[in-house]
C-alpha atoms as a PDB file:
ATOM      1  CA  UNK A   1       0.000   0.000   0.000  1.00  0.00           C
ATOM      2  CA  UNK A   2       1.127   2.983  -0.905  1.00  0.00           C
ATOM      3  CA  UNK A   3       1.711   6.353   1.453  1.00  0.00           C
ATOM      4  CA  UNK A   4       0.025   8.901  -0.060  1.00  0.00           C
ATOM      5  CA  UNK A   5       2.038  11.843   1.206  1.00  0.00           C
ATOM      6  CA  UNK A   6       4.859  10.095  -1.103  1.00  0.00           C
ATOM      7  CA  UNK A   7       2.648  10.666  -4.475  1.00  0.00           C
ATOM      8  CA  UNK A   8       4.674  13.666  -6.510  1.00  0.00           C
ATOM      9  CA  UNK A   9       1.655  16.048  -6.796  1.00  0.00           C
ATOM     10  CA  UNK A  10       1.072  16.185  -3.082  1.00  0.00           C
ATOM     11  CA  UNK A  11       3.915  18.291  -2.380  1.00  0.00           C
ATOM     12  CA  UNK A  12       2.308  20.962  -5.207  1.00  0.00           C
ATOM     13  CA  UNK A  13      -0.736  20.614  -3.912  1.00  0.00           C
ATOM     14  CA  UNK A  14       0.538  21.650   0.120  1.00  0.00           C
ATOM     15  CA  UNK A  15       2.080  24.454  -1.429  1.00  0.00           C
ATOM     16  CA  UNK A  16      -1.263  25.949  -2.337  1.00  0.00           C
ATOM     17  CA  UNK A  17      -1.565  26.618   1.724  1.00  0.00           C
ATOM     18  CA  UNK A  18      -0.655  29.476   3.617  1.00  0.00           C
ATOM     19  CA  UNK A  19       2.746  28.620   5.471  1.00  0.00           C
ATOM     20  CA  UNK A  20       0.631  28.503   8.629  1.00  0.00           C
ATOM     21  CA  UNK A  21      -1.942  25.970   7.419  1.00  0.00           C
ATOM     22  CA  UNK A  22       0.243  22.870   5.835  1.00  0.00           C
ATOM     23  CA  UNK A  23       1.051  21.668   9.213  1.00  0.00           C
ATOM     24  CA  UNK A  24      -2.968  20.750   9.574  1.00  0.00           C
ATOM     25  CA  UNK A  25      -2.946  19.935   5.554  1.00  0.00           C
ATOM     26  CA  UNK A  26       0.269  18.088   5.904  1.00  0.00           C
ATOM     27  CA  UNK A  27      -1.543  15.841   8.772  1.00  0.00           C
ATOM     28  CA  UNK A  28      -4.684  15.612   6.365  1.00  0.00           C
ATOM     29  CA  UNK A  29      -2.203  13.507   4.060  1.00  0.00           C
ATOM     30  CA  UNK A  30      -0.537  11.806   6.353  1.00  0.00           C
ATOM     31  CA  UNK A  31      -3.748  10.530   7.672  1.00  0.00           C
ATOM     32  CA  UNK A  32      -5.315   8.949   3.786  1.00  0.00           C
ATOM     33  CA  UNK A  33      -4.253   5.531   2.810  1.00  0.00           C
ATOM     34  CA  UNK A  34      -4.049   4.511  -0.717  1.00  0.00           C
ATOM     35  CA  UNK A  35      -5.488   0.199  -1.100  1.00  0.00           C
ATOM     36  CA  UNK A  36      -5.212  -1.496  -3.935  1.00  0.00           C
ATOM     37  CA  UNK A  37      -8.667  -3.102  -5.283  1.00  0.00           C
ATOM     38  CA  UNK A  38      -8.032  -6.446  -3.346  1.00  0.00           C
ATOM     39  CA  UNK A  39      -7.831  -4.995  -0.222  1.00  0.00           C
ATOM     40  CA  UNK A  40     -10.696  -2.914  -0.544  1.00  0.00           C
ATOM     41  CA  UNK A  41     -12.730  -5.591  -1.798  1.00  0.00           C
ATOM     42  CA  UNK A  42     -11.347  -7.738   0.932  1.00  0.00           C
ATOM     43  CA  UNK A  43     -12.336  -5.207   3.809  1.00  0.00           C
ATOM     44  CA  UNK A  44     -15.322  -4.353   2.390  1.00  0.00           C
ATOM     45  CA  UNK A  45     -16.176  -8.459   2.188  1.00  0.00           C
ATOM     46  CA  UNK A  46     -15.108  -8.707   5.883  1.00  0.00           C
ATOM     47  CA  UNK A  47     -17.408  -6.166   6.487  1.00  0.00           C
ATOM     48  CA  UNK A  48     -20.287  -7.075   5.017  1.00  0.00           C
ATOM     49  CA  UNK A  49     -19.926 -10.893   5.660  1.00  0.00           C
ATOM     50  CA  UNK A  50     -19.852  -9.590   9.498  1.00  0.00           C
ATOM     51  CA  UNK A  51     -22.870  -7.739   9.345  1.00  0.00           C
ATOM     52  CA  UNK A  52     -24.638 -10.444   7.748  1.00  0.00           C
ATOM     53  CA  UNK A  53     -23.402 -12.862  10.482  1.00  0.00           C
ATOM     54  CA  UNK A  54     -25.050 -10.778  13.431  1.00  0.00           C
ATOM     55  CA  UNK A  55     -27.694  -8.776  11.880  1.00  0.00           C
ATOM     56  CA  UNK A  56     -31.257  -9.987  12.604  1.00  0.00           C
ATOM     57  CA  UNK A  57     -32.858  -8.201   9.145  1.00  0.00           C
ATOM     58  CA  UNK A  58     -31.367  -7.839   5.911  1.00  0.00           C
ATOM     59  CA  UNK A  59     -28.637  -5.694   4.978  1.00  0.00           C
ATOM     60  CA  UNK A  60     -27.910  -3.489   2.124  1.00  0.00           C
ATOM     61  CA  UNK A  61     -25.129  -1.521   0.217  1.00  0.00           C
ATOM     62  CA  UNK A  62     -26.126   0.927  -1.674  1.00  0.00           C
ATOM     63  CA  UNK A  63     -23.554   3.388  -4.126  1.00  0.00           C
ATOM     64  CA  UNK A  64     -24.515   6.993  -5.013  1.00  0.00           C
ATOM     65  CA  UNK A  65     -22.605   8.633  -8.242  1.00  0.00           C
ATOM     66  CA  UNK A  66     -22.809  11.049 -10.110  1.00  0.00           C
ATOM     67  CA  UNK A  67     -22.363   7.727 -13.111  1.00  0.00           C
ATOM     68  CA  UNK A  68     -18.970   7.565 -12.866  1.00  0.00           C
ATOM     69  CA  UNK A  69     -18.756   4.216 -11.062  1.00  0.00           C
ATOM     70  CA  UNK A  70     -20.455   1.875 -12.973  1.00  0.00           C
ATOM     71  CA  UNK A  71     -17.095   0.364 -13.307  1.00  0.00           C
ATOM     72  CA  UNK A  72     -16.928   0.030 -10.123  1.00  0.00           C
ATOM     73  CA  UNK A  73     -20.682  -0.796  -9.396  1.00  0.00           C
ATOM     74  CA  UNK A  74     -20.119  -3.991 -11.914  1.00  0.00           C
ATOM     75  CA  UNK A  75     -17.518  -5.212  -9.676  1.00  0.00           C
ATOM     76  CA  UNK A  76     -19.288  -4.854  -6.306  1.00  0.00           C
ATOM     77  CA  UNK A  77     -21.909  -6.392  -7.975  1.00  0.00           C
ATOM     78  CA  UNK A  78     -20.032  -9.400  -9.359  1.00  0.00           C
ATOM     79  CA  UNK A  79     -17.770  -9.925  -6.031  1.00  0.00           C
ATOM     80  CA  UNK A  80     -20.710  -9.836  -3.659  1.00  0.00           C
ATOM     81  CA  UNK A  81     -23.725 -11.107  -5.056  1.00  0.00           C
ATOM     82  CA  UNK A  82     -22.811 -15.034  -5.104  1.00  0.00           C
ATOM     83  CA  UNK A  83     -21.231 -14.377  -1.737  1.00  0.00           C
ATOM     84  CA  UNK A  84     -24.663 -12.351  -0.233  1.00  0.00           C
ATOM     85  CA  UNK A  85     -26.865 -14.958  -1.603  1.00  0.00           C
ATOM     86  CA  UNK A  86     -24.867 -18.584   0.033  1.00  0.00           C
ATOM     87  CA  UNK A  87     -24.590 -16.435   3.322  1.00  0.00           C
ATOM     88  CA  UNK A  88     -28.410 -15.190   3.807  1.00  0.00           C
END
């Protein structure tokens, strides 16, 4: 996983803050964590699986876009529906 503070247009972008300020935006950065798809998928199945386990009712995940992730609405769909269905 990458660091995100490392990525080369961070540094441009902090520079955009008043010399007082990129302490806090420095932190900001410091604090977001770039995951590959795998791992997101895989915390995201964790998740969900666990919620399934203990909830008494159904569950549901639901995406809001502006359309942009239909790309990524395919894949949810694809790498959670067999698993949602063999765990209800």
């Amino acid at each position: 996983m990458a660091n995100f503070i490392d990525m080369p247009l961070v540094a441009e972008w902090l520079r955009q803050f008043d010399p007082d300020d990129r302490p806090a935006a420095t932190r900001l950065v410091e604090a977001i964590m770039l995951v590959n798809l795998d791992y997101f998928f895989s915390g995201l199945r964790t998740r969900l699986l666990e919620q399934a386990g203990t909830a008494r009712c159904p569950i549901g995940l639901y995406v809001e876009s502006n359309g942009s992730l239909s790309r990524f609405r395919r894949s949810l769909h694809t790498a959670y529906s067999q698993d949602w269905v063999t765990t209800r």
